[in-house]
Protein backbone atom coordinates (compact mmCIF):
# COMPACT_ATOMS: atom_id res chain seq x y z
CA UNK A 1 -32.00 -24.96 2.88
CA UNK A 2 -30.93 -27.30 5.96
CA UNK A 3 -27.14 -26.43 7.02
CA UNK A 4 -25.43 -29.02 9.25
CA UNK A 5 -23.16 -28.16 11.38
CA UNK A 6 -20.54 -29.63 14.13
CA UNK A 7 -18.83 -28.19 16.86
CA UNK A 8 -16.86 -29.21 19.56
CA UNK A 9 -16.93 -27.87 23.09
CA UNK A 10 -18.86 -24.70 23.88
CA UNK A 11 -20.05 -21.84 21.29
CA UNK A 12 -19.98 -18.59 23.18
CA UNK A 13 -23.02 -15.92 21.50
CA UNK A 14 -20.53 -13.52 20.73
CA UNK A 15 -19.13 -16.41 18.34
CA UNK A 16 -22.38 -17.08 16.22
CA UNK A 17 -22.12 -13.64 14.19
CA UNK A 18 -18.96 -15.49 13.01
CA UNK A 19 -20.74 -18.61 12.50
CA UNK A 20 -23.95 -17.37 10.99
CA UNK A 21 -20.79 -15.58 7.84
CA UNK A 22 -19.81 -18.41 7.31
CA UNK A 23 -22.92 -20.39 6.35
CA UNK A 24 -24.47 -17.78 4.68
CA UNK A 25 -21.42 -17.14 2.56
CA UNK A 26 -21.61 -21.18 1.22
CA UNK A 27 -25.41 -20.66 0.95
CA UNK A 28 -24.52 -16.92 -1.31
CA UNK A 29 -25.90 -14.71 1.36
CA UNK A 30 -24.87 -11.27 3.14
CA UNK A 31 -25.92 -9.26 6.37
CA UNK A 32 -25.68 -5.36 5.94
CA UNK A 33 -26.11 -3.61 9.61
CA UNK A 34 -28.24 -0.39 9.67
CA UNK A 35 -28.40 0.99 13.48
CA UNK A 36 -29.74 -1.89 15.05
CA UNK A 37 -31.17 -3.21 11.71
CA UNK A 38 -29.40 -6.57 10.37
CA UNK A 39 -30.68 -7.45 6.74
CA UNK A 40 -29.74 -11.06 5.00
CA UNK A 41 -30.03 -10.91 1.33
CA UNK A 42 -27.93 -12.52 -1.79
CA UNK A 43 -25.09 -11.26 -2.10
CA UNK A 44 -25.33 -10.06 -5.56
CA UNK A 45 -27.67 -7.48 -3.62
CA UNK A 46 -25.29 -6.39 -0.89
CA UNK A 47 -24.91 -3.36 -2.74
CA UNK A 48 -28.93 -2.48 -3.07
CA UNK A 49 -29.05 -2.61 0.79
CA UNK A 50 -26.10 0.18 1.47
CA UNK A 51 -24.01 -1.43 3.28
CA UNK A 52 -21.62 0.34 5.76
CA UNK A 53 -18.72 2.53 5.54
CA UNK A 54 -15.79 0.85 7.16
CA UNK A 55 -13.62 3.43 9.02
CA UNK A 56 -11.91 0.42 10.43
CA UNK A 57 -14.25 -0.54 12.73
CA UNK A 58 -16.33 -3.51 11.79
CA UNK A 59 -19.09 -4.25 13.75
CA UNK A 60 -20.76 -7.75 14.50
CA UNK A 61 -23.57 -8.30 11.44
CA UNK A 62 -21.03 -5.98 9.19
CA UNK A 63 -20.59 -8.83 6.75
CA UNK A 64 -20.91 -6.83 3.36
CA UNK A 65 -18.92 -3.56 3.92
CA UNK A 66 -17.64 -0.74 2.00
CA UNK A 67 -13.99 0.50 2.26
CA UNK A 68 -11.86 3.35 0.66
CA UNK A 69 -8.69 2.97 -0.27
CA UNK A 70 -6.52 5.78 -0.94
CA UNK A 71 -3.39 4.70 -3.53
CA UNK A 72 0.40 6.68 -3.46
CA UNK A 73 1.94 5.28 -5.90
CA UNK A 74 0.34 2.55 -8.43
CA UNK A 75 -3.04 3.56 -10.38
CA UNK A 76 -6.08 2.57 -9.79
CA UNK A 77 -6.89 0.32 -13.15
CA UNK A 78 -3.58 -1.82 -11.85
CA UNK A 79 -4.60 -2.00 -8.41
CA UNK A 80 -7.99 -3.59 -9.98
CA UNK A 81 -6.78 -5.46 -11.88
CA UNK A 82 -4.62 -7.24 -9.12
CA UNK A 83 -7.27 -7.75 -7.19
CA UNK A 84 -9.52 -9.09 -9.91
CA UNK A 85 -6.98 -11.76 -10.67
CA UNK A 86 -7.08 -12.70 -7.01
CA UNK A 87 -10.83 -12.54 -6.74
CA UNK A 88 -11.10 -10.02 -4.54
CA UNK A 89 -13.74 -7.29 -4.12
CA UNK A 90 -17.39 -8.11 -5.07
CA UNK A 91 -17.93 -4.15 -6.35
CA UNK A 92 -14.78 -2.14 -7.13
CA UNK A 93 -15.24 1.39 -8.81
CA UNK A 94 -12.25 3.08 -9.74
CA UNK A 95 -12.04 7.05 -9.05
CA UNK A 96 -8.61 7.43 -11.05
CA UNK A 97 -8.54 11.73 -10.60
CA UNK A 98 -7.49 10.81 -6.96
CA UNK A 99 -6.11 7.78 -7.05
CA UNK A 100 -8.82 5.67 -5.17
CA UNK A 101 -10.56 2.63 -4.97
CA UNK A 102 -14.32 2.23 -3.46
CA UNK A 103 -14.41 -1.74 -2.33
CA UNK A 104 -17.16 -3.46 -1.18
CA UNK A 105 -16.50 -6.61 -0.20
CA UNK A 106 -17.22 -9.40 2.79
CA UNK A 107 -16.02 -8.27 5.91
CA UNK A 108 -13.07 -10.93 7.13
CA UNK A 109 -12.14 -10.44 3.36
CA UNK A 110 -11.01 -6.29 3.80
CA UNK A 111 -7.50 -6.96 5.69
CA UNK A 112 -6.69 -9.49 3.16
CA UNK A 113 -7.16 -6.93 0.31
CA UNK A 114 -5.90 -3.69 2.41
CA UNK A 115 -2.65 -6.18 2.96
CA UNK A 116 -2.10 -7.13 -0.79
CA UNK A 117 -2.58 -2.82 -1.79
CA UNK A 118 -0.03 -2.38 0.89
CA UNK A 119 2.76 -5.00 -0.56
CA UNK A 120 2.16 -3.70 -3.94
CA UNK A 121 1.49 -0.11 -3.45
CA UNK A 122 5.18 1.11 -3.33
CA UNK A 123 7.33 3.11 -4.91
CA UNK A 124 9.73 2.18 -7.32
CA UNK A 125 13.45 2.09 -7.63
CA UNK A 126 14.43 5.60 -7.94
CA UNK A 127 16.35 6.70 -11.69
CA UNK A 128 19.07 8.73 -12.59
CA UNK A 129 19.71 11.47 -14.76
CA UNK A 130 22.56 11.60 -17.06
CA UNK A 131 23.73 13.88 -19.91
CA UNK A 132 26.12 12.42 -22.96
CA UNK A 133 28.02 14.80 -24.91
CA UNK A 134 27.88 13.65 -28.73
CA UNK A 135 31.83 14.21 -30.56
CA UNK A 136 30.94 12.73 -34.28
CA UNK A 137 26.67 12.79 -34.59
CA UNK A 138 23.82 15.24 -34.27
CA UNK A 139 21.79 14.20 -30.77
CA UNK A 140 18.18 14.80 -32.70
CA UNK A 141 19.20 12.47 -35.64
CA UNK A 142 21.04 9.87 -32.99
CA UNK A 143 17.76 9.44 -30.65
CA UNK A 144 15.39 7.84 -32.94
CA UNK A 145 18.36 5.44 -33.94
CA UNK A 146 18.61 4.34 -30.30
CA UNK A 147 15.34 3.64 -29.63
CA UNK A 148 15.19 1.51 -32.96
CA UNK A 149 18.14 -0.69 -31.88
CA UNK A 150 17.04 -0.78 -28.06
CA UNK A 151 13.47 -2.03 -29.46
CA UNK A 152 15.28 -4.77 -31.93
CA UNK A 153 17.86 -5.97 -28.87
CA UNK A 154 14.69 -6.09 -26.40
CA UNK A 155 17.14 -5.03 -23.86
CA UNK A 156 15.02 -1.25 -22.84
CA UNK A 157 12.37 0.32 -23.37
CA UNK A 158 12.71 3.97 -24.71
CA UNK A 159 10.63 6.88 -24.61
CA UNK A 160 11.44 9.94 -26.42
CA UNK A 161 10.77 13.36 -25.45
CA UNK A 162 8.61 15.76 -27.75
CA UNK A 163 11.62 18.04 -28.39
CA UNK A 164 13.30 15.14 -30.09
CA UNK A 165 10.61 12.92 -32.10
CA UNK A 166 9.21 16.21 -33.46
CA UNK A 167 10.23 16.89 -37.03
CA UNK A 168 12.61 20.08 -37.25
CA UNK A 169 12.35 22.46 -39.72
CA UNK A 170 14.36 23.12 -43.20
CA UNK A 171 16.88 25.03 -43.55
CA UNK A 172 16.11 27.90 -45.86
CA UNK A 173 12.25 27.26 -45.44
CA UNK A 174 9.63 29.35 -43.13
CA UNK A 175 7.27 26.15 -42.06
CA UNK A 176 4.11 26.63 -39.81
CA UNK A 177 3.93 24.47 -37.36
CA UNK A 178 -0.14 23.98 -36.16
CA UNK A 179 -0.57 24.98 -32.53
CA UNK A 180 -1.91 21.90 -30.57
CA UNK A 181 -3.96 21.79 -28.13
CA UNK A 182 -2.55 20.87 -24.68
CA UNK A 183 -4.37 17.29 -23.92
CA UNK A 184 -5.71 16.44 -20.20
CA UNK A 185 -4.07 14.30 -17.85
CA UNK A 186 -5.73 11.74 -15.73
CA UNK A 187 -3.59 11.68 -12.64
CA UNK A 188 -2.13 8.61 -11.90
CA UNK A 189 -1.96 7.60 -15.70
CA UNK A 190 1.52 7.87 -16.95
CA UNK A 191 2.08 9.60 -20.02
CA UNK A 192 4.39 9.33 -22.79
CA UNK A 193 6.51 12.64 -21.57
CA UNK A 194 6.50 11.89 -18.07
CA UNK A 195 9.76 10.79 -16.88
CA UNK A 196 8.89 9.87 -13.58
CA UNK A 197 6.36 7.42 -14.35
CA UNK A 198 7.17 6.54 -18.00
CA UNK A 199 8.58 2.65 -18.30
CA UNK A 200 11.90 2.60 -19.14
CA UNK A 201 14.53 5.10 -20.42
CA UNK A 202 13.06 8.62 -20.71
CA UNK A 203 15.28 10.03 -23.78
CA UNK A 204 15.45 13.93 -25.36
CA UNK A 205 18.13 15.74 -27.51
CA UNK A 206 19.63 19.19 -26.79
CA UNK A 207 20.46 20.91 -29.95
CA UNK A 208 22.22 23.84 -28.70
CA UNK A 209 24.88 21.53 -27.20
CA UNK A 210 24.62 18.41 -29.30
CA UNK A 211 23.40 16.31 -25.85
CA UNK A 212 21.84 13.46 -25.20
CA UNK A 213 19.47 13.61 -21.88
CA UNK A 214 18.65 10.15 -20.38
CA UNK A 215 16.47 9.44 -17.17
CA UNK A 216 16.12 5.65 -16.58
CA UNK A 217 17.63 2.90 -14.21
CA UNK A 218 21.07 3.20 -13.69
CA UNK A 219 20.88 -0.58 -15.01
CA UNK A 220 18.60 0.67 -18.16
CA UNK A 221 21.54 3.73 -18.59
CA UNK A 222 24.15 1.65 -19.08
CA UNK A 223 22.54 -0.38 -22.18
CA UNK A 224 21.62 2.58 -23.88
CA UNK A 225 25.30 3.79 -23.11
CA UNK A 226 26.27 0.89 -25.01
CA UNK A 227 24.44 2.33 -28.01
CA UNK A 228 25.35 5.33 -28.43
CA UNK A 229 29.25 4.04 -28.15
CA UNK A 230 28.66 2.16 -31.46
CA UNK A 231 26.63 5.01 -32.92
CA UNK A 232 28.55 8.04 -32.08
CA UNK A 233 32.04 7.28 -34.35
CA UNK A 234 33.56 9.41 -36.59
CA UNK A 235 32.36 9.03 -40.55
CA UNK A 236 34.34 7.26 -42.81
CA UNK A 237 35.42 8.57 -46.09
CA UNK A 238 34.36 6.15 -48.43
């Protein structure tokens, strides 16, 4: 089709590659370089013509490229998901085992993206570990009881450790427990024992001294502190 356009003063030829992206983007058309090679197609088939492998250096007629990113700290389904939401990245494929994106994208649009996974690939606050010696209640039975009143208040969110939410055994009864099989971990995925990623307050009982172990926000520690105060009192004798 016929593309009008107006410009005032000079255009210098090392300014048309910039011109020529910008009509062919509000026409729905790419250039992918090869050597010396510059092909236009739609850009729903940038990635049938390969397009290049940014190492940072974008060369003119490098309109559709293709960019790694590498994340630290958020995974990759969040990280697409952002940038989904801001309509960013034409072709994203996640590679979650290492914690990397593949983006292909226009060219003038990779800083914008690289910029957004730097703001929001961080880490987070760092937590604090802290041990609470029960005087009047067993620490397995009190656990469950504190992450059933933190769910109710909405104040926390509580994940107990497998030592605590499984089922003991009873007294005066030889019980076989079945062995499990250990399950994979993606990395990057948090998972419900992992304290350093879990959301929350990371919570687990030690029998042997009646203790409660909490890893959280300092924040987070004190509501649950608040808890166990009105849990841990000595039993009435009705």
């Amino acid at each position: 089709g016929a593309v009008t356009v107006k410009v005032q003063g000079k255009i210098r030829v090392r300014e048309l590659y910039s011109l020529l992206e910008n009509v062919l983007k509000f026409r729905g058309f790419v250039m992918s370089r090869k050597d010396n090679l510059v092909t236009i197609v739609p850009a729903t088939e940038a990635l049938d013509q390969d397009p290049v492998l940014a190492d940072g250096t974008i060369q003119p007629g490098d309109v559709a490229v293709t960019k790694v990113y590498r994340l630290k700290y958020i995974n990759t389904a969040s990280a697409k998901k952002l940038l989904a939401e801001m309509k960013l990245g034409s072709n994203i494929t996640e590679i979650p085992e290492i914690g990397t994106l593949v983006i292909t994208e226009y060219a003038f649009r990779m800083q914008r993206i690289e910029d957004l996974l730097n703001l929001v690939d961080v880490p987070g606050p760092p937590k604090d570990f802290k041990l609470r010696v029960l005087r009047y209640t067993l620490a397995e039975s009190l656990v469950p009881k504190i992450k059933a009143l933190a769910e109710q208040l909405g104040t926390v969110e509580i994940t107990i450790g497998t030592s605590s939410a499984a089922e003991g055994p009873v007294p005066g009864r030889i019980s076989r427990v079945p062995r499990q099989m250990p399950q994979p971990t993606i990395p990057g995925q948090p998972t419900t024992t992992d304290s350093s990623t879990a959301k929350g307050v990371y919570i687990d009982s030690d029998k042997r001294t009646n203790r409660v172990m909490m890893i959280g926000l300092p924040s987070e520690l004190v509501s649950v502190d608040k808890i166990i105060d009105s849990l841990d009192v000595p039993q009435q004798d009705l």
